[in-house]
Protein backbone atom coordinates (compact mmCIF):
# COMPACT_ATOMS: atom_id res chain seq x y z
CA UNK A 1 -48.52 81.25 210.85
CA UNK A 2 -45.47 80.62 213.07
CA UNK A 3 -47.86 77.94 214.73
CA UNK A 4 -48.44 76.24 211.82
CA UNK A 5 -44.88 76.00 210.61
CA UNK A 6 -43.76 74.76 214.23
CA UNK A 7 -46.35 71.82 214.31
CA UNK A 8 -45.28 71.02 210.43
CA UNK A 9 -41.69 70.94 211.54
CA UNK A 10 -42.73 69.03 214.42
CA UNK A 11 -44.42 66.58 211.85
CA UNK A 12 -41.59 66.68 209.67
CA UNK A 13 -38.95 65.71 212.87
CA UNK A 14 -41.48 62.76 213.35
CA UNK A 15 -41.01 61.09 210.02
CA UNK A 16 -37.05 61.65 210.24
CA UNK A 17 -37.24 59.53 213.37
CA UNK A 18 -39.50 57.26 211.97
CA UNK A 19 -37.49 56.36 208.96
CA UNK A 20 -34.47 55.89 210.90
CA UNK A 21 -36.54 53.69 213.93
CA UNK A 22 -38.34 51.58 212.09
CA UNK A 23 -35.44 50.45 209.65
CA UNK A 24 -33.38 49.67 212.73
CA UNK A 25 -36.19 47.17 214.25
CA UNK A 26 -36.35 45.73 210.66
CA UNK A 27 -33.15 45.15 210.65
CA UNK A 28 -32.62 43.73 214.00
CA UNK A 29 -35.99 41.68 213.23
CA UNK A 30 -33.64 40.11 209.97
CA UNK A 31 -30.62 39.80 211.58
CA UNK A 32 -32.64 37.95 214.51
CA UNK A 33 -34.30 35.79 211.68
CA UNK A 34 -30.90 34.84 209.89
CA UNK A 35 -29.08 33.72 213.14
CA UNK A 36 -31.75 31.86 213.73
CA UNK A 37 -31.91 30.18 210.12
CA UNK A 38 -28.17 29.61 210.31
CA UNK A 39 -28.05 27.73 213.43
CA UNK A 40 -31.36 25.73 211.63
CA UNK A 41 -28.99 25.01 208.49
CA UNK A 42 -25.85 23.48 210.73
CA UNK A 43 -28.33 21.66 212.21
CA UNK A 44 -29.78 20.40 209.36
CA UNK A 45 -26.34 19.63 208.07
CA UNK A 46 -25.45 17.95 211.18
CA UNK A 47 -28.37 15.48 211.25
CA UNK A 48 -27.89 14.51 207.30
CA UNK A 49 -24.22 13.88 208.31
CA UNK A 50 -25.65 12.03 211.17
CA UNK A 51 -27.88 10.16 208.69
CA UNK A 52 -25.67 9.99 205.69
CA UNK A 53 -22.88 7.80 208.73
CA UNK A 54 -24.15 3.91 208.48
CA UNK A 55 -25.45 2.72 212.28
CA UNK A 56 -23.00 0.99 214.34
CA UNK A 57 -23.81 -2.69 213.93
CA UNK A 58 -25.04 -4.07 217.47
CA UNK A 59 -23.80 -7.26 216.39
CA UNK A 60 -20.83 -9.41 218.69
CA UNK A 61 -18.79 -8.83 215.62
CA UNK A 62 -18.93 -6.37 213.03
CA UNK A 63 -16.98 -5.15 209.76
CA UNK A 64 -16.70 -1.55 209.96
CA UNK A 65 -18.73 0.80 207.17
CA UNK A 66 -19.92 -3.41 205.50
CA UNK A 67 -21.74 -4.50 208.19
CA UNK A 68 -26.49 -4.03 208.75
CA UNK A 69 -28.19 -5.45 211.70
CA UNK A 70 -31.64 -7.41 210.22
CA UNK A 71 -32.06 -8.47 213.83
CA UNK A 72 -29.62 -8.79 217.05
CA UNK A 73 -29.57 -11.01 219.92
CA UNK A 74 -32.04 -13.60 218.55
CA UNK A 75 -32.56 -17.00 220.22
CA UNK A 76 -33.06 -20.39 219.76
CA UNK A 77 -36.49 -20.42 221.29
CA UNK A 78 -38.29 -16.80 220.15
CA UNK A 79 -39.79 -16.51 216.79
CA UNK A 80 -37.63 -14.32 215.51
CA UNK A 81 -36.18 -17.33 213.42
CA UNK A 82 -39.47 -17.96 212.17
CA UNK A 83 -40.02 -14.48 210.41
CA UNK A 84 -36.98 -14.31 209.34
CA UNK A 85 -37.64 -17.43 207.07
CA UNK A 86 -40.20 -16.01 205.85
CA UNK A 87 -38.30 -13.34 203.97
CA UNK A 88 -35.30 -14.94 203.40
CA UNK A 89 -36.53 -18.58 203.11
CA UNK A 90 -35.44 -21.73 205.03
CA UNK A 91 -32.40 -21.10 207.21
CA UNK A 92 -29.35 -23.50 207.86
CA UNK A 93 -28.93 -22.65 211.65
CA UNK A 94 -27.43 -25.45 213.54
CA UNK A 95 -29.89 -26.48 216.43
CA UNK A 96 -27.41 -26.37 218.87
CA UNK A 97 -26.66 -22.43 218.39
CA UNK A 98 -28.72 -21.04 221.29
CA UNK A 99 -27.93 -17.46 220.91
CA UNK A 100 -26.83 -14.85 217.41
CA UNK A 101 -27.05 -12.25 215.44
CA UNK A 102 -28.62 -11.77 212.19
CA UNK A 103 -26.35 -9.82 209.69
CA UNK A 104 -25.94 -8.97 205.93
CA UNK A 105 -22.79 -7.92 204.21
CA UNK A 106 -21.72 -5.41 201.59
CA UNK A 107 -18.79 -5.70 199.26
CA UNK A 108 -15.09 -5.65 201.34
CA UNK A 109 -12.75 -4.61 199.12
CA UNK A 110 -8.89 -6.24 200.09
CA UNK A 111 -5.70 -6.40 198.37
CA UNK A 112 -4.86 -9.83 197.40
CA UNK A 113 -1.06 -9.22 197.14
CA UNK A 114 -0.71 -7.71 200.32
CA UNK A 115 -1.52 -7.18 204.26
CA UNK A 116 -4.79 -5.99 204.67
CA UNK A 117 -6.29 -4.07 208.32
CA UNK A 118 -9.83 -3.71 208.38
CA UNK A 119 -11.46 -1.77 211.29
CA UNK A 120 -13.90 -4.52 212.86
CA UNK A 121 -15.99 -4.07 216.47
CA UNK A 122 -15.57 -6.82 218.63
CA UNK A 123 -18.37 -6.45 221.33
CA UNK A 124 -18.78 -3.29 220.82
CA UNK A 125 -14.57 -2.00 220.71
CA UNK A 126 -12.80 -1.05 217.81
CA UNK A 127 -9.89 -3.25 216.74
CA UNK A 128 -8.13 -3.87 213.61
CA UNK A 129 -8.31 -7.03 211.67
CA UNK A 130 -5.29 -8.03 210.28
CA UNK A 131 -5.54 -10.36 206.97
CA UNK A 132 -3.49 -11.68 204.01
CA UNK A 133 -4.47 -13.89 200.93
CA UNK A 134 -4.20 -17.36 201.89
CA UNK A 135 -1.33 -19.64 200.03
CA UNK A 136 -3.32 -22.04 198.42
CA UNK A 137 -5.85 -19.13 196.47
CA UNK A 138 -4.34 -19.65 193.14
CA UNK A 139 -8.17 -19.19 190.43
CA UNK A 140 -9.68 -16.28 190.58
CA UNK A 141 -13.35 -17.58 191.03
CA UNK A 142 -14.66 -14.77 193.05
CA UNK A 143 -14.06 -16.70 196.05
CA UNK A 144 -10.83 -15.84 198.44
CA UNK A 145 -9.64 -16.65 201.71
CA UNK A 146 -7.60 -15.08 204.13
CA UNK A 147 -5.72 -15.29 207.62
CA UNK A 148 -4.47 -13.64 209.98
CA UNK A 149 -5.39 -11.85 213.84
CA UNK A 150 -6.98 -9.15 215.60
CA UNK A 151 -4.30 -6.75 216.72
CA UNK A 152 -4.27 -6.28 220.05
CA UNK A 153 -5.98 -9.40 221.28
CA UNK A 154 -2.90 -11.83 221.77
CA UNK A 155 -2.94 -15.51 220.40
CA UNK A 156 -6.12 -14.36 218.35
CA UNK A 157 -6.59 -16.05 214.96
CA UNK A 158 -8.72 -15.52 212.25
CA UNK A 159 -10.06 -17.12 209.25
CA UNK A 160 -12.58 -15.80 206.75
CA UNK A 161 -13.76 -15.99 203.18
CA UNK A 162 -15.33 -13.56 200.74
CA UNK A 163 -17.59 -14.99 198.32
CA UNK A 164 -18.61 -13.18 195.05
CA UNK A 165 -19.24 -15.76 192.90
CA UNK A 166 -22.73 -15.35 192.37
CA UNK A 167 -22.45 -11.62 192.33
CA UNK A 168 -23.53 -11.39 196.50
CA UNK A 169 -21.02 -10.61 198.92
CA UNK A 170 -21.13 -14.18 201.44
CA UNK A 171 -18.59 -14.47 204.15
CA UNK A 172 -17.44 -17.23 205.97
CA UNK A 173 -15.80 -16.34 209.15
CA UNK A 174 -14.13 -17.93 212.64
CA UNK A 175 -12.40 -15.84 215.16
CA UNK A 176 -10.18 -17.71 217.86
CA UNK A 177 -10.09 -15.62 221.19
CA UNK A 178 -7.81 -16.95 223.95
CA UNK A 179 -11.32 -18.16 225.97
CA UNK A 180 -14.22 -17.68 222.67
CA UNK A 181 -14.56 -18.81 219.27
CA UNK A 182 -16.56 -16.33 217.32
CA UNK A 183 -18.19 -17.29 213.75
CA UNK A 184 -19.76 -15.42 210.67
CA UNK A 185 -21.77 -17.98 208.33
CA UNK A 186 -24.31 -17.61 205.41
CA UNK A 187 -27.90 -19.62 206.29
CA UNK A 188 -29.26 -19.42 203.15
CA UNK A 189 -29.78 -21.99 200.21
CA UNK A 190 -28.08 -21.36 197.03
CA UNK A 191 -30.96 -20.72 195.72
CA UNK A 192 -32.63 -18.41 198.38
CA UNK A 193 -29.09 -16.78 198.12
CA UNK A 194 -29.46 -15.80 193.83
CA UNK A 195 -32.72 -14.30 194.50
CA UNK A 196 -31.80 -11.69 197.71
CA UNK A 197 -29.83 -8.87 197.34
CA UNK A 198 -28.54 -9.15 200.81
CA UNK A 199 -27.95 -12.88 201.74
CA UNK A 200 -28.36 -13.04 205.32
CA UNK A 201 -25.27 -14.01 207.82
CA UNK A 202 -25.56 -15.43 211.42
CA UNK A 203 -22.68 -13.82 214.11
CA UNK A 204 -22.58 -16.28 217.06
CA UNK A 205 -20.08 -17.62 219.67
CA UNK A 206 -19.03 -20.18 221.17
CA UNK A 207 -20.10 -19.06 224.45
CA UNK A 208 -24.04 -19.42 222.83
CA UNK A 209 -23.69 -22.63 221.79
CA UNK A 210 -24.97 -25.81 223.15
CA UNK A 211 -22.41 -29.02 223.67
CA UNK A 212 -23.36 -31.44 220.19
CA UNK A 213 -24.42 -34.31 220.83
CA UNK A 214 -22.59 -37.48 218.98
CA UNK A 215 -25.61 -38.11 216.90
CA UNK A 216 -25.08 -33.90 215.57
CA UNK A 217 -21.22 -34.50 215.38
CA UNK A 218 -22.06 -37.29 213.06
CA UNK A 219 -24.46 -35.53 211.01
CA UNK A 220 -22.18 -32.76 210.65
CA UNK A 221 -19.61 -35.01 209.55
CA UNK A 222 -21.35 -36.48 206.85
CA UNK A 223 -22.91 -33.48 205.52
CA UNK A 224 -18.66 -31.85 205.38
CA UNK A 225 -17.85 -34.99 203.70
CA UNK A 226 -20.37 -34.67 201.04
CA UNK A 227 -19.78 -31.24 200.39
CA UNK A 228 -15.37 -31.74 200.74
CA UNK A 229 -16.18 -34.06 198.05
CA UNK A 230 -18.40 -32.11 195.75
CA UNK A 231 -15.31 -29.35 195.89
CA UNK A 232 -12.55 -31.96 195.76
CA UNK A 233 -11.09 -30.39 198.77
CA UNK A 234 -8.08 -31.90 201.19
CA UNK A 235 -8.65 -31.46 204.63
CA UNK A 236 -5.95 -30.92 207.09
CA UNK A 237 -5.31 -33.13 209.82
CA UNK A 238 -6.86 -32.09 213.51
CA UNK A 239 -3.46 -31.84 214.57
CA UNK A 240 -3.05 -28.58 212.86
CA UNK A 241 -6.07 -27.09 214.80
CA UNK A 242 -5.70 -25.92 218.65
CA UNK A 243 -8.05 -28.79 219.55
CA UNK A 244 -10.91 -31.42 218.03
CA UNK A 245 -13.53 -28.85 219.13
CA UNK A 246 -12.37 -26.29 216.34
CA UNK A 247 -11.76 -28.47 214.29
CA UNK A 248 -15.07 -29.65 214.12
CA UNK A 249 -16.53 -26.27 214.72
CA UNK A 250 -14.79 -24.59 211.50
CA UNK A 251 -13.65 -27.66 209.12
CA UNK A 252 -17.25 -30.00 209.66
CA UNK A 253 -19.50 -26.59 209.87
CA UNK A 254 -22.59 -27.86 208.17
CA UNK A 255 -23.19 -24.73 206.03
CA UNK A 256 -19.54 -24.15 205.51
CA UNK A 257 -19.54 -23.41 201.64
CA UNK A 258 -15.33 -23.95 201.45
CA UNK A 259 -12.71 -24.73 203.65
CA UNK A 260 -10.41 -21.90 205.11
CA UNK A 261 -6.96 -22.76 205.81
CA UNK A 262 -4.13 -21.10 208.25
């Protein structure tokens, strides 16, 4: 009898230890599992942050948080040209840009009564672009020009325009560096532009550009004429300009839609 009750008290010691063991690995099983599923949730959080921040454009020249790549470092003699016409229709490159950037723009919102610094990348660096309403913007047409410089890049001028006239955000733009000129034009026809979402830009400089030829000077001419007298506008005289080369570079660009003025 005493036998008995010493191997059922034996038995009985078991279970105890049993319901206090196995608990324990349980619970060091769950708290093993829910580190595990914490450090999975920050880095799930991290990666939609990650995804949620817009790509850095690769672009020469870039407005921050407004700025997609549709294609980077394109030249004049790859095809890359070629497809891209065939989504966004014929393309008003100049022939003698050898090297750019393909580009699309979203909305930049500015203050038109005040000084406005925009976070830009300029090759790659952060700088802030530094622009107010130009003096002769007196309609409010959905199309407005500005001036003004990069800070932090001495002598450096800058000239854009935001179109959103047709309801698509087109910008004109020319950069003066003290050895570069860099530009931001719209390629497309007017009415390639009404029926994208995204009209596409071209980023180039001057350091990707071939010398024109007089024959191109003088088509560019006529084609600035034409369009100066479709929007009844007065140029300035070259004299105002740091030399002929910008002038004919920003003023006679042949797919200029409107002049921008210091």
């Amino acid at each position: 009898m005493i036998k008995i009750q010493s191997k059922l008290l034996l038995v009985f010691v078991c279970l105890c230890m049993l319901t206090v063991i196995v608990p324990g690995v349980c619970a060091s099983e769950a708290f093993s599992y829910s580190g595990e599923d914490a450090l999975g949730n920050a880095s799930s959080d991290e990666q939609i942050e990650e995804m949620s921040q817009p790509a850095l454009s690769k672009a020469i020249f870039s407005i921050d948080g407004a700025t997609t790549d549709i294609k980077t470092d394109i030249t004049s003699d790859s095809k890359d040209t070629d497809e891209l016409e065939k989504q966004y229709g014929v393309l008003n490159i100049p022939s003698t840009v050898l090297t750019y950037d393909a580009v699309s723009f979203s909305t930049v919102k500015l203050n038109k009564d005040g000084e406005n610094s925009i976070k830009v990348y300029l090759y790659g660096k952060e700088y802030d672009l530094i622009l107010e309403r130009s003096n002769f913007e007196n309609i409010d047409d959905g199309i407005d020009s500005y001036n003004g410089y990069i800070k932090g890049l001495d002598n450096s001028v800058a000239l854009f325009t935001f179109d959103e006239s047709m309801g698509k955000s087109l910008v004109n733009g020319f950069i003066e560096l003290e050895n570069e000129q860099v530009y931001v034009v719209p390629v497309q026809t007017r009415g390639n532009v009404l029926k994208t979402d995204n009209p596409l830009h071209i980023i180039y400089s001057s350091k990707g550009v071939a010398n024109p030829t007089e024959k191109q000077i003088a088509e560019i001419e006529k084609i600035s004429s034409e369009n100066t007298n479709r929007l009844e506008i007065t140029l300035p005289d070259v004299g105002e300009f740091r030399s002929p080369l910008i002038y004919h570079q920003v003023i006679l660009h042949p797919v200029g839609q409107r002049f921008m003025s210091l």
